[in-house]
Protein backbone atom coordinates (compact mmCIF):
# COMPACT_ATOMS: atom_id res chain seq x y z
CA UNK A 1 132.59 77.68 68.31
CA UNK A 2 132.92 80.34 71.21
CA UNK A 3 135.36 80.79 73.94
CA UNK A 4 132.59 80.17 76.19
CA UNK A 5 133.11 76.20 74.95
CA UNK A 6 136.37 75.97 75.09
CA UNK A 7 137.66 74.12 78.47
CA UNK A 8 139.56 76.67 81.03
CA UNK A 9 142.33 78.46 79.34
CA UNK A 10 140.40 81.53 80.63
CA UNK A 11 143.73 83.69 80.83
CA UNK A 12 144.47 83.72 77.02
CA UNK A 13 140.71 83.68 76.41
CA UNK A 14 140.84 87.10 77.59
CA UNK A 15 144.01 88.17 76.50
CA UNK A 16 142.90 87.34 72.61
CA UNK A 17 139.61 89.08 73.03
CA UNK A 18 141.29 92.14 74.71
CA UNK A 19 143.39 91.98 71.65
CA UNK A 20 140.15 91.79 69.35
CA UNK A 21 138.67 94.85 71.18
CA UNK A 22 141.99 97.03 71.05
CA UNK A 23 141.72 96.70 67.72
CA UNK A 24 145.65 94.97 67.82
CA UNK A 25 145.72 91.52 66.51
CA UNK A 26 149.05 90.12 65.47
CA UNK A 27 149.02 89.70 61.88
CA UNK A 28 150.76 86.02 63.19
CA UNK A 29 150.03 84.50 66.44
CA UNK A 30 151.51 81.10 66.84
CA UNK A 31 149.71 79.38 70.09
CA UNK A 32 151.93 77.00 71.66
CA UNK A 33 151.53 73.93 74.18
CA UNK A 34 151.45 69.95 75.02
CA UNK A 35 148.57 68.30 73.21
CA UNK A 36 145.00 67.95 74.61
CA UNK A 37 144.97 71.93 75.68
CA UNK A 38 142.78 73.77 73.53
CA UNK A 39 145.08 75.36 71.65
CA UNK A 40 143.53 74.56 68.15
CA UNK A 41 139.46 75.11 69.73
CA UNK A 42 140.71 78.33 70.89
CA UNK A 43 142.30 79.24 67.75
CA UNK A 44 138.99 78.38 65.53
CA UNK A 45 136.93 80.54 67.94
CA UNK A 46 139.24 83.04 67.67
CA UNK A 47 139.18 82.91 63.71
CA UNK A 48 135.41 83.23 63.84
CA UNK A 49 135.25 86.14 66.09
CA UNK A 50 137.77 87.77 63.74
CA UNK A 51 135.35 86.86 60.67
CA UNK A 52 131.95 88.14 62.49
CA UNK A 53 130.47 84.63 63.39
CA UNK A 54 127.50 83.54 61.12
CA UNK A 55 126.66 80.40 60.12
CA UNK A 56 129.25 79.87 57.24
CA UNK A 57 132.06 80.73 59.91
CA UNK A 58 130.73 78.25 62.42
CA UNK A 59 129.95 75.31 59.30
CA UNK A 60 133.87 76.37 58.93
CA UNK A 61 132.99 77.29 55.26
CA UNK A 62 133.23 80.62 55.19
CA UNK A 63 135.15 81.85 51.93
CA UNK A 64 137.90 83.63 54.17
CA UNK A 65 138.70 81.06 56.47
CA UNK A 66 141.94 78.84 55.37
CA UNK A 67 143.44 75.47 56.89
CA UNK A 68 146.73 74.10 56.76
CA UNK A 69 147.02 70.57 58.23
CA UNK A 70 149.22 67.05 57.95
CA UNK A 71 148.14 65.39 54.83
CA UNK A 72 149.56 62.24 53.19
CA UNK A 73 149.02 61.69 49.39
CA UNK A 74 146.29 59.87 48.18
CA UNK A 75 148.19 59.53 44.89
CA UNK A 76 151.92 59.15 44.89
CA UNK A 77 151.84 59.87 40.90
CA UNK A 78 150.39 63.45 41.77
CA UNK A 79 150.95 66.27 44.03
CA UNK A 80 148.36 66.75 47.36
CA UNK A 81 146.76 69.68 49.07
CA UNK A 82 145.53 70.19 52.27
CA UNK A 83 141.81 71.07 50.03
CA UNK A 84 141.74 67.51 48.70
CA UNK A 85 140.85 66.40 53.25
CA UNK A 86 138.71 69.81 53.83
CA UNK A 87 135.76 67.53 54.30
CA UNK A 88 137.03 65.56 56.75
CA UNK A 89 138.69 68.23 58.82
CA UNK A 90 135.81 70.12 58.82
CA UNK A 91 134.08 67.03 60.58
CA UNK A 92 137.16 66.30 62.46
CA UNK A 93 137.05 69.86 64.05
CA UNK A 94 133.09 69.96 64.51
CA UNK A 95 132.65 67.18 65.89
CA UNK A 96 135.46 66.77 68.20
CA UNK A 97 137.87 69.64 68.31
CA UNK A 98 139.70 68.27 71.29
CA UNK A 99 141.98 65.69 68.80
CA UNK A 100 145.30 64.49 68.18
CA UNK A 101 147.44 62.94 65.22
CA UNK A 102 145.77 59.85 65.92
CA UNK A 103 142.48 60.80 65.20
CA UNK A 104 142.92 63.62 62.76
CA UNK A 105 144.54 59.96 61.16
CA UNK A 106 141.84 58.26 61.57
CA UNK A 107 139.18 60.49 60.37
CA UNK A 108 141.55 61.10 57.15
CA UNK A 109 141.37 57.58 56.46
CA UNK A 110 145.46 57.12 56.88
CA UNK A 111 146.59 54.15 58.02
CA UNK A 112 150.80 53.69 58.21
CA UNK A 113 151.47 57.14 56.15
CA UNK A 114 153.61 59.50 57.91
CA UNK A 115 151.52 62.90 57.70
CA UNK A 116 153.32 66.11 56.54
CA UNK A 117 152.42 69.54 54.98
CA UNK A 118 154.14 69.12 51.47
CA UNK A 119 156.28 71.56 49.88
CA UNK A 120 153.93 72.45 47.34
CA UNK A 121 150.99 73.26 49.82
CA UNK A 122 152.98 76.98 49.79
CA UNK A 123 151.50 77.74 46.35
CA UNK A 124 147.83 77.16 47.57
CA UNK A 125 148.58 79.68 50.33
CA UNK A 126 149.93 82.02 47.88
CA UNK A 127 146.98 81.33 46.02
CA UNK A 128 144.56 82.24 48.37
CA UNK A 129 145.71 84.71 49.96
CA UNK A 130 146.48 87.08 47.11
CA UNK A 131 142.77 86.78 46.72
CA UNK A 132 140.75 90.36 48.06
CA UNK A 133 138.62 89.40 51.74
CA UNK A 134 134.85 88.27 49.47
CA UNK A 135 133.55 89.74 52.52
CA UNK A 136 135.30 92.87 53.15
CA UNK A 137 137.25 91.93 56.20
CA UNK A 138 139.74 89.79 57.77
CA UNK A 139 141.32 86.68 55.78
CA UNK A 140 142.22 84.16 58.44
CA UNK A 141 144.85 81.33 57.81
CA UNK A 142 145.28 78.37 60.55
CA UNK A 143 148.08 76.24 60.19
CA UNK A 144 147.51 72.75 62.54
CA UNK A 145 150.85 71.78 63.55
CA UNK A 146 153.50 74.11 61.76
CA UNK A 147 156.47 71.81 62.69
CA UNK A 148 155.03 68.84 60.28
CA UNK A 149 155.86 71.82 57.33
CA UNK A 150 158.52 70.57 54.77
CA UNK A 151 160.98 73.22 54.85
CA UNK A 152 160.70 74.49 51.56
CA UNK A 153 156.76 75.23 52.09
CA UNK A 154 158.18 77.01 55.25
CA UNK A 155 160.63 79.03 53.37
CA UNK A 156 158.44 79.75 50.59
CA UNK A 157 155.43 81.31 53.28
CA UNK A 158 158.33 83.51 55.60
CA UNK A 159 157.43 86.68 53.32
CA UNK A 160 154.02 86.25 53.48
CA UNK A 161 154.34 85.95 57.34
CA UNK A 162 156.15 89.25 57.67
CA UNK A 163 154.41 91.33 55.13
CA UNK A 164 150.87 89.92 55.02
CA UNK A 165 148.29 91.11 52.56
CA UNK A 166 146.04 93.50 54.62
CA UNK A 167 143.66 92.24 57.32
CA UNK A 168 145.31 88.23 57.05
CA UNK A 169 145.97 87.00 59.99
CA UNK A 170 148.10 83.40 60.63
CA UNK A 171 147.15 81.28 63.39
CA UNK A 172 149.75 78.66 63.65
CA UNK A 173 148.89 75.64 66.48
CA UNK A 174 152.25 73.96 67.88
CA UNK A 175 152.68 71.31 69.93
CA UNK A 176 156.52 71.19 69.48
CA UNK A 177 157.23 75.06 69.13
CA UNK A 178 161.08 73.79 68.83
CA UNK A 179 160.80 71.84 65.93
CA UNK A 180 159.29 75.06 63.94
CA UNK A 181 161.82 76.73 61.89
CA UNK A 182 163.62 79.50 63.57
CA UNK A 183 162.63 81.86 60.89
CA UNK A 184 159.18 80.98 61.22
CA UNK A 185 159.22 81.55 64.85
CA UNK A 186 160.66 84.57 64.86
CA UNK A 187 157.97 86.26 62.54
CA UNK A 188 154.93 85.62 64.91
CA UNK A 189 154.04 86.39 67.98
CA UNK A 190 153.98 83.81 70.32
CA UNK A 191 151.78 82.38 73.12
CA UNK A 192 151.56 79.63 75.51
CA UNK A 193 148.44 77.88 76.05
CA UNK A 194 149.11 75.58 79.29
CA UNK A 195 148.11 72.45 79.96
CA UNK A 196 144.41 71.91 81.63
CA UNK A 197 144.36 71.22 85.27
CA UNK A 198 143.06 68.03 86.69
CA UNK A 199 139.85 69.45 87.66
CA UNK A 200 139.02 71.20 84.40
CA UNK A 201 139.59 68.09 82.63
CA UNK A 202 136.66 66.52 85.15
CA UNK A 203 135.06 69.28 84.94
CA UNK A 204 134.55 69.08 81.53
CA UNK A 205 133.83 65.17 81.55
CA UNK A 206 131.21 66.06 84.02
CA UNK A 207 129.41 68.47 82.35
CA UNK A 208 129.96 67.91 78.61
CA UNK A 209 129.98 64.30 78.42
CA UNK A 210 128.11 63.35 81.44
CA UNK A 211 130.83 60.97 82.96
CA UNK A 212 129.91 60.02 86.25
CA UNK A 213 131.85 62.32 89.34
CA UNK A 214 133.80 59.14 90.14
CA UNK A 215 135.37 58.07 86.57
CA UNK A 216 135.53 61.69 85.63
CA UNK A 217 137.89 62.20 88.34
CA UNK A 218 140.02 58.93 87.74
CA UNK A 219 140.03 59.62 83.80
CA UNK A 220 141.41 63.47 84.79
CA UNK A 221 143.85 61.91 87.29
CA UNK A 222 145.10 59.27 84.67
CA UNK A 223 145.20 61.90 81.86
CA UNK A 224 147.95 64.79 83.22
CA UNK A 225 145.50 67.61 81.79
CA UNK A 226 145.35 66.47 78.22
CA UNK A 227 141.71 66.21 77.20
CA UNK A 228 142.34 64.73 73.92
CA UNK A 229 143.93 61.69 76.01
CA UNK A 230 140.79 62.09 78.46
CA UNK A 231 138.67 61.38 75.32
CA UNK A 232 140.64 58.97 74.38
CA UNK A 233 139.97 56.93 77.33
CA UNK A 234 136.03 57.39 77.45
CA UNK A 235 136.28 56.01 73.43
CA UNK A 236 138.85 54.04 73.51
CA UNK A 237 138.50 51.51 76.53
CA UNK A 238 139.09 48.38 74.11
CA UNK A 239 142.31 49.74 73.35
CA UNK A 240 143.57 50.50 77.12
CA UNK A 241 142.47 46.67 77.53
CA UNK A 242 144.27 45.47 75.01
CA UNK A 243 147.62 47.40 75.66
CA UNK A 244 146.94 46.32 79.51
CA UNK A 245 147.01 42.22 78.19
CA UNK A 246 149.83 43.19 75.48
CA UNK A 247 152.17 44.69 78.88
CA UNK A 248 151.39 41.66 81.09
CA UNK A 249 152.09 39.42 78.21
CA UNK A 250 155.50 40.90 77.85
CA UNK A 251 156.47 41.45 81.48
CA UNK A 252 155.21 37.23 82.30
CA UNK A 253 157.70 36.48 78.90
CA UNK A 254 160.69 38.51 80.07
CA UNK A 255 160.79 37.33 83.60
CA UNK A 256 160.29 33.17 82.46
CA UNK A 257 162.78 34.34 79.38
CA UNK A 258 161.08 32.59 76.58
CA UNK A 259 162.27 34.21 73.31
CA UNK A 260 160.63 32.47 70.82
CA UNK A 261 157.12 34.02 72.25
CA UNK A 262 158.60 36.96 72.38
CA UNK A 263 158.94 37.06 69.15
CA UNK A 264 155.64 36.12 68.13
CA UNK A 265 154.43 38.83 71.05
CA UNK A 266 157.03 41.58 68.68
CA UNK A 267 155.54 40.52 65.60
CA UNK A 268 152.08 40.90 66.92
CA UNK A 269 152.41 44.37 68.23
CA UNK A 270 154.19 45.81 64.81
CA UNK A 271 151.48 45.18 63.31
CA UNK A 272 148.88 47.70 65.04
CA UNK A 273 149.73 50.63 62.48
CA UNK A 274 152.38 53.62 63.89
CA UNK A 275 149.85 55.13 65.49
CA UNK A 276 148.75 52.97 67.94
CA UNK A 277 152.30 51.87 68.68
CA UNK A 278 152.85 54.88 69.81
CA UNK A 279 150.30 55.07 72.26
CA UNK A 280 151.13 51.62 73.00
CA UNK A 281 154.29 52.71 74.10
CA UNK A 282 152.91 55.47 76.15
CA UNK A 283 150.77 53.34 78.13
CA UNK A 284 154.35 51.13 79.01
CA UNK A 285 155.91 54.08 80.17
CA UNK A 286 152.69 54.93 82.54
CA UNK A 287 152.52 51.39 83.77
CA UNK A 288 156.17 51.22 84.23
CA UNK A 289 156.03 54.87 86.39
CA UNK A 290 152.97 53.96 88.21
CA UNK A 291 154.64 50.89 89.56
CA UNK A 292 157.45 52.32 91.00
CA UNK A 293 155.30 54.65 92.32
CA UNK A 294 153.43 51.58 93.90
CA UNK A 295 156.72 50.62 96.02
CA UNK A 296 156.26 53.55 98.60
CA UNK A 297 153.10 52.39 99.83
CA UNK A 298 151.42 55.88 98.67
CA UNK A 299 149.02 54.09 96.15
CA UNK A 300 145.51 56.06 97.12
CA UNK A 301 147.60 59.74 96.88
CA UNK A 302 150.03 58.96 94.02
CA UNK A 303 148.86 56.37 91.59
CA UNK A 304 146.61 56.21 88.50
CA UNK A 305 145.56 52.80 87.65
CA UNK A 306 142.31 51.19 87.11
CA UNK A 307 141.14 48.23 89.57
CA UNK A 308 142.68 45.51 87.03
CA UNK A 309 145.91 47.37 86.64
CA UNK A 310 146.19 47.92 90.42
CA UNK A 311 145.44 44.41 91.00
CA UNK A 312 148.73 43.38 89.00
CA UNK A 313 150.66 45.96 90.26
CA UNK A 314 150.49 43.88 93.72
CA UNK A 315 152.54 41.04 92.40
CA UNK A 316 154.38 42.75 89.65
CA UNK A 317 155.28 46.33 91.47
CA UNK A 318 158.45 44.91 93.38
CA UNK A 319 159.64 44.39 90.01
CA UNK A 320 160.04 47.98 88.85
CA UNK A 321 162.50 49.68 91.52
CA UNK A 322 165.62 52.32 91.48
CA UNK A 323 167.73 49.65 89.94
CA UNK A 324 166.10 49.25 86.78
CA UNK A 325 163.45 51.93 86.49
CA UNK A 326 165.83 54.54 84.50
CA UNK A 327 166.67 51.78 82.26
CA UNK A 328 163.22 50.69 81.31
CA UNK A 329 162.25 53.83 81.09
CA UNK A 330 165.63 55.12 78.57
CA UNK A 331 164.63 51.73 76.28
CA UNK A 332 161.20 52.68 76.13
CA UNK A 333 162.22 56.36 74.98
CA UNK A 334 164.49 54.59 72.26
CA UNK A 335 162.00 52.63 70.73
CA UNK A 336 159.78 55.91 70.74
CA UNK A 337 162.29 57.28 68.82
CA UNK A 338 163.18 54.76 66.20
CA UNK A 339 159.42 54.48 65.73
CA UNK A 340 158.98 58.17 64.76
CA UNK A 341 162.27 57.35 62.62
CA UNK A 342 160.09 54.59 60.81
CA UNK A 343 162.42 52.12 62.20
CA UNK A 344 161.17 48.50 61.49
CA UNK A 345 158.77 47.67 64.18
CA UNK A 346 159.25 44.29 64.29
CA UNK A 347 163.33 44.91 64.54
CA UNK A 348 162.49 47.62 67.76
CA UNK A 349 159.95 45.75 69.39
CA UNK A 350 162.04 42.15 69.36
CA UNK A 351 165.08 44.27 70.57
CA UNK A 352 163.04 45.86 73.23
CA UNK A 353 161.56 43.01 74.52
CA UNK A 354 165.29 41.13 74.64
CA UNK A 355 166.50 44.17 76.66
CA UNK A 356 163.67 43.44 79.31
CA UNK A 357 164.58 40.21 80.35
CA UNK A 358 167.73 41.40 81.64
CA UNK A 359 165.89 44.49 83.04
CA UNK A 360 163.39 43.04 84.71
CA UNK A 361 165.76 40.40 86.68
CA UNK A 362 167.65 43.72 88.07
CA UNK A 363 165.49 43.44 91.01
């Protein structure tokens, strides 16, 4: 991989390979921003620059490359290392570089595990990096989401991350800077990566995945500059269908109150696996901001919804107004949160759904 095929982002492009040239890269660099910009692409390129290029670097095999990543354990009677998925991250990142949790979950073959880097994943860093360079230069180490690091693997690295063996560098990818541990923070040298603009995102469809000018440009619009989510959409159409019928199911329920199908409609939805609850629950709050967008007649300028969703926002728009909007929207945010808290689904979603029959009459 070369920064030449990595989407926009041409600012820090050039500021790493000034860097590179100046002979003064950070011994930790910890690139920071939302999800779907590049940040981990342009930290793999970056690596492989720093390790000469060559086949082995681009296979992501050579002997002084290192990954750190969100693993869960395959046996719960023995510790796990990041070593034991190296396969499939090494596909993961090949093949599709632009990726989130979700996928990185589904390529690892997780299904409702929580993904962390365990405490004892600090001894294999040790490990290899007290190791000499086998090829006489840099050793690189990237770490894919530093703030999914139990804090005793963070603790037991902070040395290493201030006094480095010669020639290692870290590359630590963040998409929630604020969660990393202080101390971690404060040993690296941080830089924002922003998000993508609109355009780069079609852009990109356009000419990489040969999406037609017209559904490039609505998949950019709908998408807020995250090109994981862009990809998302071009592979996962079943699933926006499927959260569109799951959304009209519960709004139709709410409004005619019938609890007992609600129910069923809670029980249903728990059982999609975290993950896609989660996205689930994005798509509400898009649906539920795009139709009180709807109300002030800008739909053409302001709103991203396909034909089908646009058709239901006629009927369903007047629904979603400055009366109940902040609540819907604080509820949604809540069950977000006891999700991530492993909260029992069925337990949020039923409560959620209650909550919206009394929200959705606030009209």
């Amino acid at each position: 991989m070369t920064f030449d095929q990595i989407i926009g982002q041409e600012a820090v492009k050039k500021h790493l390979l000034e860097e590179y040239q100046q002979g003064k890269v950070p011994h930790a660099l910890m690139l920071c921003g939302p999800e779907g910009n590049g940040a981990l692409p342009l930290a793999v390129a970056y690596a492989q620059m720093l390790l000469g290029g060559g086949s082995m670097a681009e296979k992501l095999q050579h002997p002084d490359l290192h990954f750190v990543f969100p693993i869960f354990k395959k046996n719960s009677s023995k510790d796990s290392f990041c070593d034991e998925f190296l396969k499939e991250w090494r596909d993961q990142v090949i093949t599709r570089p632009y990726f989130g949790m979700a996928e990185w979950m589904d390529m690892a073959g997780a299904t409702n595990q929580q993904l962390i880097i365990y405490a004892n994943e600090s001894s294999a860093i040790l490990r290899k990096l007290s190791l000499k360079s086998s090829q006489g230069g840099y050793k690189v180490m990237i770490i894919w989401l530093p703030e999914k690091m139990h804090e005793t693997c963070a603790n037991k690295i902070l040395k290493l991350l201030e006094e480095p063996p010669a020639q290692t560098v870290f590359l630590l990818v963040s998409e929630q800077p604020d969660r990393v541990l202080q101390t971690i923070r404060s040993r690296t040298q941080i830089m924002t990566v922003p998000r993508l603009s609109d355009q780069e995102v079609e852009q990109a469809l356009i000419n990489q995945y040969s999406i037609l000018p017209a559904e490039a440009k609505r998949i950019a619009n709908s998408c807020s500059g995250n090109m994981t989510q862009a990809l998302r959409v071009i592979t996962h159409d079943a699933d926006g269908e499927y959260f569109f019928e799951l959304f009209v199911e519960l709004m139709r329920l709410a409004y005619v109150r019938k609890v007992k199908e609600l129910k069923l409609w809670s029980e249903n939805v728990a059982g999609m696996g975290r993950e896609r609850i989660k996205a689930f629950l994005e798509y509400c709050q898009k649906m539920i901001r795009e139709n009180f967008i709807y109300n002030f007649g800008r739909q053409s300028e302001l709103n991203h919804m396909n034909e089908r969703e646009a058709q239901f926002a006629v009927k369903f728009a007047p629904f979603i107004n400055e009366r109940n909007i902040i609540g819907i929207m604080n509820e949604l945010s809540l069950a977000q949160r006891d999700i991530m808290q492993n909260t029992n689904a069925k337990m949020v979603f039923f409560d959620f759904a209650l909550k919206m029959i009394v929200l959705i009459k606030n009209r």
